[in-house]
PDB file of N, CA and C in Angstrom:
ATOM      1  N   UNK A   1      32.360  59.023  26.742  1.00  0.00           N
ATOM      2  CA  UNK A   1      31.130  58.431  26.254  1.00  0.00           C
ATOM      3  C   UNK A   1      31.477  57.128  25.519  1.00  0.00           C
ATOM      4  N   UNK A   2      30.608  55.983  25.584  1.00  0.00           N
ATOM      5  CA  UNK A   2      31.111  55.229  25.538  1.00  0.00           C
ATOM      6  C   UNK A   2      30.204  54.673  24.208  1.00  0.00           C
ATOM      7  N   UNK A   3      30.234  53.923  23.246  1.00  0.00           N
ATOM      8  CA  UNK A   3      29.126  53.872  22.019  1.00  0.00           C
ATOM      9  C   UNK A   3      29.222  52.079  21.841  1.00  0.00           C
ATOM     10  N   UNK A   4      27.861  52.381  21.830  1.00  0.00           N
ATOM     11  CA  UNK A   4      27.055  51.288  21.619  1.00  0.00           C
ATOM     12  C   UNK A   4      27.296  50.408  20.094  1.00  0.00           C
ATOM     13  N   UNK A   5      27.001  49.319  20.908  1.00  0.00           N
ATOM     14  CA  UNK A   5      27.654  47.880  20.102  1.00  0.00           C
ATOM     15  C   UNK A   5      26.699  47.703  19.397  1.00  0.00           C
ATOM     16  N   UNK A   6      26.656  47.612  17.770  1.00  0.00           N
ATOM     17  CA  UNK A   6      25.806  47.304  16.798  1.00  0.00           C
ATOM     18  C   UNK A   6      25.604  45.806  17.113  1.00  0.00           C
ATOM     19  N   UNK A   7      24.476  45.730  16.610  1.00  0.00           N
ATOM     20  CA  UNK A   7      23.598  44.038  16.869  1.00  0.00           C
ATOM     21  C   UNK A   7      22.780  43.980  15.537  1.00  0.00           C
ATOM     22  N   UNK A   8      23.082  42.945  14.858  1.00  0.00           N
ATOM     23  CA  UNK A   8      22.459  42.663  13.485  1.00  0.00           C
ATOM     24  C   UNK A   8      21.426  41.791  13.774  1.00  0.00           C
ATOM     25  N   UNK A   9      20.322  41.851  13.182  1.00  0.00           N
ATOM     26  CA  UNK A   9      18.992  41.004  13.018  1.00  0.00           C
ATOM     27  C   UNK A   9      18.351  40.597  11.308  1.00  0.00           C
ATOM     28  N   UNK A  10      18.651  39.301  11.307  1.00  0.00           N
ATOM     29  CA  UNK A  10      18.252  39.011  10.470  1.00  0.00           C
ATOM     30  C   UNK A  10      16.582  38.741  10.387  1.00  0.00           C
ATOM     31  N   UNK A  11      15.519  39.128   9.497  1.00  0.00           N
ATOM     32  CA  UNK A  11      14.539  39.078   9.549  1.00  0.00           C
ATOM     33  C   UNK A  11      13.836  38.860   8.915  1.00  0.00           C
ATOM     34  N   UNK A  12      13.222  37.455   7.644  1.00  0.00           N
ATOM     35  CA  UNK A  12      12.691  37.580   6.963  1.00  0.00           C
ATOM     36  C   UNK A  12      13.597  37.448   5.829  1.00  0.00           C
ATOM     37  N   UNK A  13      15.203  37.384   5.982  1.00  0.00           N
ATOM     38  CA  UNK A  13      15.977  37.357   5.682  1.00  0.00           C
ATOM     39  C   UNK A  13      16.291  38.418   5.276  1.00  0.00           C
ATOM     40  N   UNK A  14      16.318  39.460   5.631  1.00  0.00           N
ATOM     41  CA  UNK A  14      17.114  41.087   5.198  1.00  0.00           C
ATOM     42  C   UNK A  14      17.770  41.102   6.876  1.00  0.00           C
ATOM     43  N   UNK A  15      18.832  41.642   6.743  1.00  0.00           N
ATOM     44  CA  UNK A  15      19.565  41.800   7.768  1.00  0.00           C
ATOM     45  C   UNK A  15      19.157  43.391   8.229  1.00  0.00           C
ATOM     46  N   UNK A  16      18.905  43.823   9.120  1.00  0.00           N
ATOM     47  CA  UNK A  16      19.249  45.202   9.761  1.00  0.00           C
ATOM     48  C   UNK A  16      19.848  45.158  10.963  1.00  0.00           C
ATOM     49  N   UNK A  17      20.816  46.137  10.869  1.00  0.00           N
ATOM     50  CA  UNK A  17      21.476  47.204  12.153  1.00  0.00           C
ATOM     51  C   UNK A  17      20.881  47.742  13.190  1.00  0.00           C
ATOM     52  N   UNK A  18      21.149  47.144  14.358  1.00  0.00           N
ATOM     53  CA  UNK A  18      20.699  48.311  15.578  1.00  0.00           C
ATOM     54  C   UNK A  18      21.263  48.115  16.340  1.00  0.00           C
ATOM     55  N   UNK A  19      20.852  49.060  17.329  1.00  0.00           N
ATOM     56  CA  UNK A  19      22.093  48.822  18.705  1.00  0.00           C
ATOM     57  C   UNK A  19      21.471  48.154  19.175  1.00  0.00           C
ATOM     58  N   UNK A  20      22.748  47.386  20.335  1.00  0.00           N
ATOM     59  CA  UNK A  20      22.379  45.898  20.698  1.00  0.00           C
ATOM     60  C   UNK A  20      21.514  46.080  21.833  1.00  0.00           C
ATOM     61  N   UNK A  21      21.206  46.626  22.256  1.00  0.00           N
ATOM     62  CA  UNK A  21      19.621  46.390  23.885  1.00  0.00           C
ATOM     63  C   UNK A  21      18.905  46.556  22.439  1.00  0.00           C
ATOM     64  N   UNK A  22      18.720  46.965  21.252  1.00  0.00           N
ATOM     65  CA  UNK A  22      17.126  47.159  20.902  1.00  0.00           C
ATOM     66  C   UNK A  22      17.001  45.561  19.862  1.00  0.00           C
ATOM     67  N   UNK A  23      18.436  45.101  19.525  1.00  0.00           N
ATOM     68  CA  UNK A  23      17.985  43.932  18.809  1.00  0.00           C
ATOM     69  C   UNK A  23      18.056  42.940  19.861  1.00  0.00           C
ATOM     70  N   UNK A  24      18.456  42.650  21.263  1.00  0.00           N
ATOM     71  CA  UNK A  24      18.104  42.082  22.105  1.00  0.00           C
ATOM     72  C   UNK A  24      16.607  41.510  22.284  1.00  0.00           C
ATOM     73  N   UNK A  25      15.949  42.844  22.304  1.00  0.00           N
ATOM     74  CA  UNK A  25      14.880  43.623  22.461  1.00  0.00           C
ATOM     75  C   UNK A  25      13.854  43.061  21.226  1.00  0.00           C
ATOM     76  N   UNK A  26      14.294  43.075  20.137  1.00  0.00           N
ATOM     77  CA  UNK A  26      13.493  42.319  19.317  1.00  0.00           C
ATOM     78  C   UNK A  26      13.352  41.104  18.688  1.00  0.00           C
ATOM     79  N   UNK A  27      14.443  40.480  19.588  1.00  0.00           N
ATOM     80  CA  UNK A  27      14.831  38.684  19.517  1.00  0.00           C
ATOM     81  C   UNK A  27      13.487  38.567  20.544  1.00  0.00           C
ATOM     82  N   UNK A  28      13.534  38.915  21.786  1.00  0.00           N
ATOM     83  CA  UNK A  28      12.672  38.804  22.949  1.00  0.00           C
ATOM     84  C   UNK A  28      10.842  38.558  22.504  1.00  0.00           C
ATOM     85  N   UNK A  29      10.861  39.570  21.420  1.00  0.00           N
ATOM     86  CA  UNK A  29       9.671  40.293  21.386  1.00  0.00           C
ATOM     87  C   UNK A  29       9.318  38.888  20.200  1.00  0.00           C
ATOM     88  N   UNK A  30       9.786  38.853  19.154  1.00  0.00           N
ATOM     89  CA  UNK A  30       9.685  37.463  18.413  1.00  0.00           C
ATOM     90  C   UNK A  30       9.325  36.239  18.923  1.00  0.00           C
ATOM     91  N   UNK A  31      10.592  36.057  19.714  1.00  0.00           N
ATOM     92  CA  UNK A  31      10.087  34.636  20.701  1.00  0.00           C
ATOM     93  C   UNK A  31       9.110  34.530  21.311  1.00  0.00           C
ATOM     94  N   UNK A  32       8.049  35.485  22.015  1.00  0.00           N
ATOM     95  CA  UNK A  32       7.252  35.552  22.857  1.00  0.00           C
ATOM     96  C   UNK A  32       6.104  35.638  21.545  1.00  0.00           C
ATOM     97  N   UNK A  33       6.053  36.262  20.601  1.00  0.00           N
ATOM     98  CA  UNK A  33       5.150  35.756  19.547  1.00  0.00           C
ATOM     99  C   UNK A  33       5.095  34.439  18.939  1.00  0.00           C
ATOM    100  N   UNK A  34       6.012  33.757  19.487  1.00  0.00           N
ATOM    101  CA  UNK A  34       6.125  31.856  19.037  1.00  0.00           C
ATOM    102  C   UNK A  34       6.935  31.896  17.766  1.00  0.00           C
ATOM    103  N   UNK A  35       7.690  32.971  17.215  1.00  0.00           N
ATOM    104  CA  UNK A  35       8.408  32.591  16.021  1.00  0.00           C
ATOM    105  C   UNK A  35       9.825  32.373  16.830  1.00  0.00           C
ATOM    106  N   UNK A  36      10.067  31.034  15.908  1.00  0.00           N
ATOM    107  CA  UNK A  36      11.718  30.676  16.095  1.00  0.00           C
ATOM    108  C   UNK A  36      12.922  31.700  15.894  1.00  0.00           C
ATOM    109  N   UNK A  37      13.607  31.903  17.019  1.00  0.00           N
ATOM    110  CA  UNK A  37      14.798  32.562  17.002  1.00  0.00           C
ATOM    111  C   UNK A  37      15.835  31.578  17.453  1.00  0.00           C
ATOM    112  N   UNK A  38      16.999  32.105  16.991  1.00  0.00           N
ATOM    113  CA  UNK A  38      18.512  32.462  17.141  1.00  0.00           C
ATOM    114  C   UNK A  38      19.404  33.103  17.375  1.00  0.00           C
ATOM    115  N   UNK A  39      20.001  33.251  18.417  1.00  0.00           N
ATOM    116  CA  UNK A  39      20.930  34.352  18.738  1.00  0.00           C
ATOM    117  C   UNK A  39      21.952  33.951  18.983  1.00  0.00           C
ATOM    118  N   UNK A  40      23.009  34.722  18.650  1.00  0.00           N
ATOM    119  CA  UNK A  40      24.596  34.665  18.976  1.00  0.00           C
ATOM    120  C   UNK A  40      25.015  35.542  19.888  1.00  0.00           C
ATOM    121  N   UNK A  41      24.836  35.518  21.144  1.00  0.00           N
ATOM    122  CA  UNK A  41      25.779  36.940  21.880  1.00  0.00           C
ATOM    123  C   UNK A  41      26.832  37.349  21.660  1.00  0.00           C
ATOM    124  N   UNK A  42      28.128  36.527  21.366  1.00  0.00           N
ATOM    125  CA  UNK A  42      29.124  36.684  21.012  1.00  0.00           C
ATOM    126  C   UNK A  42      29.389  37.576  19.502  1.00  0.00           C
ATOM    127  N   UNK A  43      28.425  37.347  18.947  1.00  0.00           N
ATOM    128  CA  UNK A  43      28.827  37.484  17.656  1.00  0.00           C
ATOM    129  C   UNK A  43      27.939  38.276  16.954  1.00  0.00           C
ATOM    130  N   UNK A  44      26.690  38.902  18.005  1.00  0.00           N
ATOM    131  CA  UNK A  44      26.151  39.708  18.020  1.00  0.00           C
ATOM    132  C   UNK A  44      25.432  39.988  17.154  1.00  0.00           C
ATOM    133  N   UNK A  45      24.485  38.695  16.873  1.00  0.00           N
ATOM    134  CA  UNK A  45      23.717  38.691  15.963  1.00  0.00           C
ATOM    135  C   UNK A  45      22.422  37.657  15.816  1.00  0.00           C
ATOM    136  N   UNK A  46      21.031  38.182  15.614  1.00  0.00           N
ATOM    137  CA  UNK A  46      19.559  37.071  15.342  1.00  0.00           C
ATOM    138  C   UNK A  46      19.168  36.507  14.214  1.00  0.00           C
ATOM    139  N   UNK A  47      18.844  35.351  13.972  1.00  0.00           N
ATOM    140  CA  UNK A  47      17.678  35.171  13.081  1.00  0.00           C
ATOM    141  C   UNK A  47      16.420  34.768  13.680  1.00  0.00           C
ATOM    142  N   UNK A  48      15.477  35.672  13.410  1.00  0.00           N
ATOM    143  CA  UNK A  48      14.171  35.875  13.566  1.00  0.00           C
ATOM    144  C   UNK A  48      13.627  34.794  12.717  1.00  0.00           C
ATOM    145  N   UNK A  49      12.950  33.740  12.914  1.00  0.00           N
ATOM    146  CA  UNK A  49      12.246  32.819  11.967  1.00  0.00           C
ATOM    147  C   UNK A  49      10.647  33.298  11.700  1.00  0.00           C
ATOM    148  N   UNK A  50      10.106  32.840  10.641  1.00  0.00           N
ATOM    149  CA  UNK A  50       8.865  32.874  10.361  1.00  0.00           C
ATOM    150  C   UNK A  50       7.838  31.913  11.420  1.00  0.00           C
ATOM    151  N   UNK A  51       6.524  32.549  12.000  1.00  0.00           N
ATOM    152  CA  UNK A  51       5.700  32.019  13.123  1.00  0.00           C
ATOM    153  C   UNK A  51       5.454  30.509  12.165  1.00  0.00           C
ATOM    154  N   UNK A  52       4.395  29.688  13.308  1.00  0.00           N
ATOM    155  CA  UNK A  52       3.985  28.771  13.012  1.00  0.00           C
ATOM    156  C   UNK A  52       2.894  28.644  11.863  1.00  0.00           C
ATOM    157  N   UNK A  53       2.053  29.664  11.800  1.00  0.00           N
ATOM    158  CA  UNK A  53       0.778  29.624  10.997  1.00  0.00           C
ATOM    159  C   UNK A  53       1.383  29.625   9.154  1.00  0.00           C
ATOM    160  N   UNK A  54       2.392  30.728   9.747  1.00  0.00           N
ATOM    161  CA  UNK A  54       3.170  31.068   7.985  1.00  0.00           C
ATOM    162  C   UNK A  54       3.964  29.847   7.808  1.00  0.00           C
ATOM    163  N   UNK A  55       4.506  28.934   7.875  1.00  0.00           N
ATOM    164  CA  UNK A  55       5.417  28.034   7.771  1.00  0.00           C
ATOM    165  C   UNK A  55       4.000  26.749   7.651  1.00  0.00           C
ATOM    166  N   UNK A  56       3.237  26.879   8.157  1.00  0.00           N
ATOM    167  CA  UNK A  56       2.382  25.544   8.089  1.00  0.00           C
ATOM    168  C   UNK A  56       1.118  26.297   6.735  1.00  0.00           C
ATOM    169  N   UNK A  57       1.141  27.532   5.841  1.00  0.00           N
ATOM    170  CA  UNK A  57       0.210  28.035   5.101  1.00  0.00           C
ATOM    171  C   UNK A  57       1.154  27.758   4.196  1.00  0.00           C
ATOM    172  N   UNK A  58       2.614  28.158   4.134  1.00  0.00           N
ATOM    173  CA  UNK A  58       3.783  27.887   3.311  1.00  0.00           C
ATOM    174  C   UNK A  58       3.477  26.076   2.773  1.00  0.00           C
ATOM    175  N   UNK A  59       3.459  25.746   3.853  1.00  0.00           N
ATOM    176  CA  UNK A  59       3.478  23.548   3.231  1.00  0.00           C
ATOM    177  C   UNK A  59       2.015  23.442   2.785  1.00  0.00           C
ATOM    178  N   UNK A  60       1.002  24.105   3.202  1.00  0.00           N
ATOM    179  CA  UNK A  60      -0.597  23.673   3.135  1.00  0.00           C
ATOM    180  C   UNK A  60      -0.492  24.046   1.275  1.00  0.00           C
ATOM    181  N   UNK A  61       0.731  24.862   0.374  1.00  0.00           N
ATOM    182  CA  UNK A  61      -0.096  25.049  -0.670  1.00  0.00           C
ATOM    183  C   UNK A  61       1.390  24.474  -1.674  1.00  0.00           C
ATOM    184  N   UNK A  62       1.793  23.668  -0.512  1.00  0.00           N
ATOM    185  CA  UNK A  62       2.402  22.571  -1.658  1.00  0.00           C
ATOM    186  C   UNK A  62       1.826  21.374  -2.257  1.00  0.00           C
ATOM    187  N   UNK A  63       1.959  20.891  -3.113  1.00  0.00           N
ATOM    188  CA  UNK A  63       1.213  19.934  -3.960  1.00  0.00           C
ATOM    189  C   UNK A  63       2.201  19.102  -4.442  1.00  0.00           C
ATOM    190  N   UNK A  64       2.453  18.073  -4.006  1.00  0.00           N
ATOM    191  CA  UNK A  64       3.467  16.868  -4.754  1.00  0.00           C
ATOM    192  C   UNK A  64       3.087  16.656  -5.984  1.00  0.00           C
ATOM    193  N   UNK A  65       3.844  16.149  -6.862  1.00  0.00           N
ATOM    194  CA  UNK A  65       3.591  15.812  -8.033  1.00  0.00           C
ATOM    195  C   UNK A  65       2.634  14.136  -8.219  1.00  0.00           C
ATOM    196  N   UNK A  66       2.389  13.832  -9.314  1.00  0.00           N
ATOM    197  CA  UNK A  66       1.095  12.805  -9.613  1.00  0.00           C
ATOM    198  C   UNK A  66       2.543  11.781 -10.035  1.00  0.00           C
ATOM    199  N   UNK A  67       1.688  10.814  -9.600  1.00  0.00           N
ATOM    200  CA  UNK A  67       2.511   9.472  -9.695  1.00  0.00           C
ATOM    201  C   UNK A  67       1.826   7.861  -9.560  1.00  0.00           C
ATOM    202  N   UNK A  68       1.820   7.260 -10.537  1.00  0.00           N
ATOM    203  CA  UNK A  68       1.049   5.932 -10.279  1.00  0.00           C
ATOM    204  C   UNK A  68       2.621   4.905  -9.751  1.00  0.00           C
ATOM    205  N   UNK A  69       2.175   3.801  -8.527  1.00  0.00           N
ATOM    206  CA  UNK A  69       2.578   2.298  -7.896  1.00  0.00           C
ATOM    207  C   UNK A  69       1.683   1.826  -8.111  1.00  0.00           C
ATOM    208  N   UNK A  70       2.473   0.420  -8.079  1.00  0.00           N
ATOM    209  CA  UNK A  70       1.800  -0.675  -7.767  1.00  0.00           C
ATOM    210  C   UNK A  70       1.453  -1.087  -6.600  1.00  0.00           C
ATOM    211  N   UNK A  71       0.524  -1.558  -5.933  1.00  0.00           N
ATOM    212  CA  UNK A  71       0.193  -1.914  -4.710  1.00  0.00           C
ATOM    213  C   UNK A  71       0.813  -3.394  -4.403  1.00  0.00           C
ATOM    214  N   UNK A  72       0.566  -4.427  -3.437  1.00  0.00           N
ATOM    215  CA  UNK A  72       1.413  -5.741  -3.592  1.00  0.00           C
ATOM    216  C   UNK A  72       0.560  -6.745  -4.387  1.00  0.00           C
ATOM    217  N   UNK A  73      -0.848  -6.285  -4.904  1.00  0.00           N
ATOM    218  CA  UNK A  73      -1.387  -7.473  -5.334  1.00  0.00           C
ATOM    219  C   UNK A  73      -1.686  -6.803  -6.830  1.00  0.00           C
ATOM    220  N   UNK A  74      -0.619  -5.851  -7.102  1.00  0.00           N
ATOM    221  CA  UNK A  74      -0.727  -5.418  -8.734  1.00  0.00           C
ATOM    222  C   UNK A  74      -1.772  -4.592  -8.504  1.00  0.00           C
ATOM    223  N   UNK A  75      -2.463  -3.915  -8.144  1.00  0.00           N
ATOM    224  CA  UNK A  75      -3.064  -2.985  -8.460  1.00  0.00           C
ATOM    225  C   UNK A  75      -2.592  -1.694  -8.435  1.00  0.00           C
ATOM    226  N   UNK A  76      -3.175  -0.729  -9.589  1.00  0.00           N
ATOM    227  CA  UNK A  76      -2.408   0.520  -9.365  1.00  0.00           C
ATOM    228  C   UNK A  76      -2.894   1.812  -8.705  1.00  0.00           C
ATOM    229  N   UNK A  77      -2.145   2.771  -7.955  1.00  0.00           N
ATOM    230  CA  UNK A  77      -2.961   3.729  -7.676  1.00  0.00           C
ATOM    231  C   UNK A  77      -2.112   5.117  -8.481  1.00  0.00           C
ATOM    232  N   UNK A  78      -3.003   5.780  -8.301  1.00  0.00           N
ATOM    233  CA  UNK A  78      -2.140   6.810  -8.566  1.00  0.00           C
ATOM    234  C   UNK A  78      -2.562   8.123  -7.464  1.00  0.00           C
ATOM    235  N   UNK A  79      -1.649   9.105  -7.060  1.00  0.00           N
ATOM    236  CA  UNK A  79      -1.265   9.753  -6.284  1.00  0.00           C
ATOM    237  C   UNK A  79      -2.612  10.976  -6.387  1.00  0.00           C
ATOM    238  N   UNK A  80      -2.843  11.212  -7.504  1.00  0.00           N
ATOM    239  CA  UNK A  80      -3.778  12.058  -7.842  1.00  0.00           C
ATOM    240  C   UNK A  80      -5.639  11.434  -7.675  1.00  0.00           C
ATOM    241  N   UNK A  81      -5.720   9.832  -7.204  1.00  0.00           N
ATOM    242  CA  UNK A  81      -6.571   9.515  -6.613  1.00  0.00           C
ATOM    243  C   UNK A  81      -7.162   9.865  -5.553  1.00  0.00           C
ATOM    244  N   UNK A  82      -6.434  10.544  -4.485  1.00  0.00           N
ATOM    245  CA  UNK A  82      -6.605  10.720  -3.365  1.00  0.00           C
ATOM    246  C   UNK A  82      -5.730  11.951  -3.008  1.00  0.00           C
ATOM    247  N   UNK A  83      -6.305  12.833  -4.344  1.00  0.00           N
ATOM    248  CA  UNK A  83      -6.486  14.380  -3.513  1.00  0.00           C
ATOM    249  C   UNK A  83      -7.036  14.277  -2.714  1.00  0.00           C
ATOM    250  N   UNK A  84      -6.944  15.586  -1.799  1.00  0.00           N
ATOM    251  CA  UNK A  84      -7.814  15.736  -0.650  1.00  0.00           C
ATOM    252  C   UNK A  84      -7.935  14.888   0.383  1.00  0.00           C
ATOM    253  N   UNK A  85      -7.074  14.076   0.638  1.00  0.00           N
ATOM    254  CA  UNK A  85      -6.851  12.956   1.889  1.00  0.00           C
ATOM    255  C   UNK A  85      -5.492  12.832   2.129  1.00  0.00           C
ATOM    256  N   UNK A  86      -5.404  11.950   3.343  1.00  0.00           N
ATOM    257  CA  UNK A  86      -4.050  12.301   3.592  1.00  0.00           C
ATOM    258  C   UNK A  86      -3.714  10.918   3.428  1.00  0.00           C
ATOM    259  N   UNK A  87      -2.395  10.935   2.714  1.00  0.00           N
ATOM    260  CA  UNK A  87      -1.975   9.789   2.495  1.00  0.00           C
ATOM    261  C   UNK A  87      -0.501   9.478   3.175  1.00  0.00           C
ATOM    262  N   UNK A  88      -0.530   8.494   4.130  1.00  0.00           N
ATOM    263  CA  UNK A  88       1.318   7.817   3.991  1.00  0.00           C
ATOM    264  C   UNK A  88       1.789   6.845   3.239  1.00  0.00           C
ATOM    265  N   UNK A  89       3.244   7.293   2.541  1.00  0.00           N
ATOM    266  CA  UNK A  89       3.742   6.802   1.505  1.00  0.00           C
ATOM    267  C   UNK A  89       4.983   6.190   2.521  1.00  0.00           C
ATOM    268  N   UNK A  90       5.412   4.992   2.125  1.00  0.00           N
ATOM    269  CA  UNK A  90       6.448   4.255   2.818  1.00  0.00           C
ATOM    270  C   UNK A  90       7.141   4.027   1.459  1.00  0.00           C
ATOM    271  N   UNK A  91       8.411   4.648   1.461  1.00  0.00           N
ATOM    272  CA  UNK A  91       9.229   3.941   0.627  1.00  0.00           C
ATOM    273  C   UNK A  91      10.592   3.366   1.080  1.00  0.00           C
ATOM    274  N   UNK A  92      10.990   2.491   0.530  1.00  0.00           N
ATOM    275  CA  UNK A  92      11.794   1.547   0.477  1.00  0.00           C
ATOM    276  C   UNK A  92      12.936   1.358  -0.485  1.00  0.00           C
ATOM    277  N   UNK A  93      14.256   1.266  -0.195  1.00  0.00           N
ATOM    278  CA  UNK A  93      14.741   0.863  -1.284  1.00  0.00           C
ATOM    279  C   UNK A  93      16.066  -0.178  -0.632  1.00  0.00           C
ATOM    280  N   UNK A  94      16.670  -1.137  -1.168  1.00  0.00           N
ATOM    281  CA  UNK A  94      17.677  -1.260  -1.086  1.00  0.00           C
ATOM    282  C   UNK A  94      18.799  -1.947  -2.125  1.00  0.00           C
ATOM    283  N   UNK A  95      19.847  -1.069  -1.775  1.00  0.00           N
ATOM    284  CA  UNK A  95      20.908  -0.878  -2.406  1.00  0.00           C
ATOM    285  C   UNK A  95      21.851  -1.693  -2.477  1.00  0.00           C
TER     286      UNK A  95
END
């Protein structure tokens, strides 16, 4: 009898043990739900990533911090003007 090759899955970041057709098996089943995986065959081991919705609810309830610039003709804004809109910030520096 011949015994089956442990396969580690990382998930959420806790690692668990299983034999390897069932963590095969649940790399498969992940990917096909649209969350990012990783696998090592060799080395016999996944990371299961978090789907798209959780990773984009994760950034939706970040909040940068408040900050006033100057604009080029001296005027100032500040960052906390324009909650609720989307703003691009170009910065620049050189060294």
């Amino acid at each position: 009898m011949t015994a089956t090759r442990r396969f580690t899955v990382l998930d959420d970041g806790r690692p668990t043990e299983v034999d390897e057709p069932e963590g095969a098996a649940l790399a498969k089943r992940a990917e096909a739900a649209g969350r990012p995986v990783a696998v090592d065959l060799d080395e016999r081991v996944a990371y299961l990533g978090v789907g798209a919705a959780e990773r984009a609810k994760a950034l939706a309830s970040l909040e940068a911090p408040d900050f006033t610039l100057p604009d080029l003709d001296g005027r100032r804004h500040s960052l906390s003007q324009y909650r609720g809109k989307k703003v691009l910030l170009v910065a620049y520096a050189s060294w």
